[in-house]
C-alpha atoms as a PDB file:
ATOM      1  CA  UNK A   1      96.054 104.044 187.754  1.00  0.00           C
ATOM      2  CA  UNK A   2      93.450 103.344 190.452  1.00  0.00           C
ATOM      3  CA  UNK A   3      89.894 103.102 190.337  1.00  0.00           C
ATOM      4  CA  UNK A   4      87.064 103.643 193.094  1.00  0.00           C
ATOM      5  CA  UNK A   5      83.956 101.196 192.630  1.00  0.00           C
ATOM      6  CA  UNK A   6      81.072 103.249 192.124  1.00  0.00           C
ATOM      7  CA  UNK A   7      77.903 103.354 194.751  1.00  0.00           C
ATOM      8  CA  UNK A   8      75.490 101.250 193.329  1.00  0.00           C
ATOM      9  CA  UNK A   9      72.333 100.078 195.857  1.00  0.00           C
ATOM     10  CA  UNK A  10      71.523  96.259 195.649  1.00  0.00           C
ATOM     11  CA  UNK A  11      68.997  94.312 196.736  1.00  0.00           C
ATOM     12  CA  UNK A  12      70.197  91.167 199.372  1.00  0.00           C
ATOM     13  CA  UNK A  13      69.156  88.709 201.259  1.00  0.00           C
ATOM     14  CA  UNK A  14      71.060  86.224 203.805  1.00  0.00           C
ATOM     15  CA  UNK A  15      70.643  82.390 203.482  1.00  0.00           C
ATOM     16  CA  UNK A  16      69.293  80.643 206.657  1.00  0.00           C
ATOM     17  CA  UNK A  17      66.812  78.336 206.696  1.00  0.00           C
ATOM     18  CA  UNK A  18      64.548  80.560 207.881  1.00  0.00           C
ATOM     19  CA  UNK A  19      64.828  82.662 204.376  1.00  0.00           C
ATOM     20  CA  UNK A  20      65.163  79.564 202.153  1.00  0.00           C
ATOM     21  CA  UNK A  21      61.826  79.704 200.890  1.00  0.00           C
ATOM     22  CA  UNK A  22      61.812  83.234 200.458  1.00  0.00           C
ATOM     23  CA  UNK A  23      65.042  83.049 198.465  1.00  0.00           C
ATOM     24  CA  UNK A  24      64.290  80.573 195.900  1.00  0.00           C
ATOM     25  CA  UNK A  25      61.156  82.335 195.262  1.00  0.00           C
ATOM     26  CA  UNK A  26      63.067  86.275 195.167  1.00  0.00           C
ATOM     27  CA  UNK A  27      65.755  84.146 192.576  1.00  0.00           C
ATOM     28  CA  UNK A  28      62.693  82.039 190.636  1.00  0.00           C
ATOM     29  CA  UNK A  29      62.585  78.416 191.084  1.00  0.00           C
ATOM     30  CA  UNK A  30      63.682  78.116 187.608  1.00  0.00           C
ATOM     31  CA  UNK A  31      67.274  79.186 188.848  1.00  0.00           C
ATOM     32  CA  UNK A  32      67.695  77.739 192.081  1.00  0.00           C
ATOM     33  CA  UNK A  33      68.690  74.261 192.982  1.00  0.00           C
ATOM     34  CA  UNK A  34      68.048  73.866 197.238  1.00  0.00           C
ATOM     35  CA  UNK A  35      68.484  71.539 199.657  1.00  0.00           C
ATOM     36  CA  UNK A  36      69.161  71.198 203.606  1.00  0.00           C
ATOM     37  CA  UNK A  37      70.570  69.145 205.911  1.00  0.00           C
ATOM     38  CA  UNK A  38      70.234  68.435 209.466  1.00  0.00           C
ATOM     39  CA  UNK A  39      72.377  71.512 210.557  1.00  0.00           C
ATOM     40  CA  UNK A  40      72.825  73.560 207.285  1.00  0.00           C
ATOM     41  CA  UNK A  41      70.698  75.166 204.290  1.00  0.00           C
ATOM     42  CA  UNK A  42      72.422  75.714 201.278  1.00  0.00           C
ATOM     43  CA  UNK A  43      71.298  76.422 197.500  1.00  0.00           C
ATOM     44  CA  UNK A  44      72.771  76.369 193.748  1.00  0.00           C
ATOM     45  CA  UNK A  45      72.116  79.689 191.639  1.00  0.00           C
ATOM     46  CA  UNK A  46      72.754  79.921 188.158  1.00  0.00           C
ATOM     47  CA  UNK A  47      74.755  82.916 187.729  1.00  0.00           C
ATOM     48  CA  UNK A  48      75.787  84.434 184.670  1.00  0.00           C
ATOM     49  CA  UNK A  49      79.129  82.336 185.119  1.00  0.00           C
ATOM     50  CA  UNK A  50      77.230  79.180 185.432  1.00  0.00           C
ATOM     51  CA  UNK A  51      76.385  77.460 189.020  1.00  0.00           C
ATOM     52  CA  UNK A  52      77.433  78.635 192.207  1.00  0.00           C
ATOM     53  CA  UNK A  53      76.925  77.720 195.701  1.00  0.00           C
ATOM     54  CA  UNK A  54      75.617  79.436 198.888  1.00  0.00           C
ATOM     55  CA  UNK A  55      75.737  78.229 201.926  1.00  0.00           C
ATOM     56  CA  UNK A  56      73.703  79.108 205.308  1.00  0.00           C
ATOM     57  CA  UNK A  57      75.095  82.813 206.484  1.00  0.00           C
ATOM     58  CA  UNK A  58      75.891  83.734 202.831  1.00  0.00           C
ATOM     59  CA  UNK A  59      74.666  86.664 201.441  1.00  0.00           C
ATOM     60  CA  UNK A  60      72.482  86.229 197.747  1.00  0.00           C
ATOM     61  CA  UNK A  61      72.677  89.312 195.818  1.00  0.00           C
ATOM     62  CA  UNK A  62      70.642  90.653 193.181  1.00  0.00           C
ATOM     63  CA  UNK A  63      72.965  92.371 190.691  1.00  0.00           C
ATOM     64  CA  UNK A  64      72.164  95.884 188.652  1.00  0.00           C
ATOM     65  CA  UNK A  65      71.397  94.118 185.867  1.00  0.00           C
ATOM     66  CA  UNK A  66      68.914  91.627 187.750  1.00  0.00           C
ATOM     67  CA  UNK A  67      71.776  88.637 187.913  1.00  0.00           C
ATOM     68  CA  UNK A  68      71.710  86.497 191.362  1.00  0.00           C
ATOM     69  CA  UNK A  69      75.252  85.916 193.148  1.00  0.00           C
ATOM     70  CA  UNK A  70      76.172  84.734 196.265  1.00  0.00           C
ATOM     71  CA  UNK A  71      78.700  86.355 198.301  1.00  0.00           C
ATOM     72  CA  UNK A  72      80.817  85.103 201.284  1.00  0.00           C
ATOM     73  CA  UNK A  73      79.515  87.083 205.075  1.00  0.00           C
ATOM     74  CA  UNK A  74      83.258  88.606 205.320  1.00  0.00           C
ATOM     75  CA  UNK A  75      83.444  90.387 202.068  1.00  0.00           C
ATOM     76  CA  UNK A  76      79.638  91.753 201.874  1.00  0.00           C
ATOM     77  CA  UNK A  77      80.419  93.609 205.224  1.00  0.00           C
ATOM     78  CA  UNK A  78      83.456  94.812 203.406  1.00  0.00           C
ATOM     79  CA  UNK A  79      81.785  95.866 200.499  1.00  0.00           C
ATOM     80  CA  UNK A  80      78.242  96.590 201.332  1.00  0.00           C
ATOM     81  CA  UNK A  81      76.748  98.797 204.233  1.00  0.00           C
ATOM     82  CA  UNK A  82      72.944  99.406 204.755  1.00  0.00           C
ATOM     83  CA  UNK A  83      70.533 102.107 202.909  1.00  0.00           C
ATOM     84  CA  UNK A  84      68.281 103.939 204.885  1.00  0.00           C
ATOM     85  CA  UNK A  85      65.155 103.982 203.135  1.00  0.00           C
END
């Protein structure tokens, strides 16, 4: 049998430095671990499988269920395309 994933519209946001700030506070501090270097941003977020990292060009996605996830640049273009709103 195969399946088709169904269209659902999320809610993302891609980690730079410039949207740090902005992302800890979409996620809530209470979630979020963050740091930066010299040439890269990167964060913690406690998923519903426990901690995961994102790094500076990954995409944080906010789940249907209100869940935070990162997700690698390559497969969010493959997955994800743009509402028009």
């Amino acid at each position: 049998m195969k399946y088709r994933k169904k269209p659902v519209v999320i809610e993302a946001k891609q980690l730079s430095a410039d949207t740090l700030d902005e992302i800890v506070t979409w996620i809530g501090d209470d979630k979020v671990t963050d740091g930066t270097s010299e040439d890269e941003c990167f964060i913690g977020i406690q998923t519903l499988e426990g901690y995961m990292s994102a790094r500076n060009g990954d995409w944080i996605i906010k789940g249907v269920k209100g869940e935070f996830y990162p997700c690698k640049p390559d497969i969010f273009e493959q997955t994800y395309e743009l509402v028009e709103e």
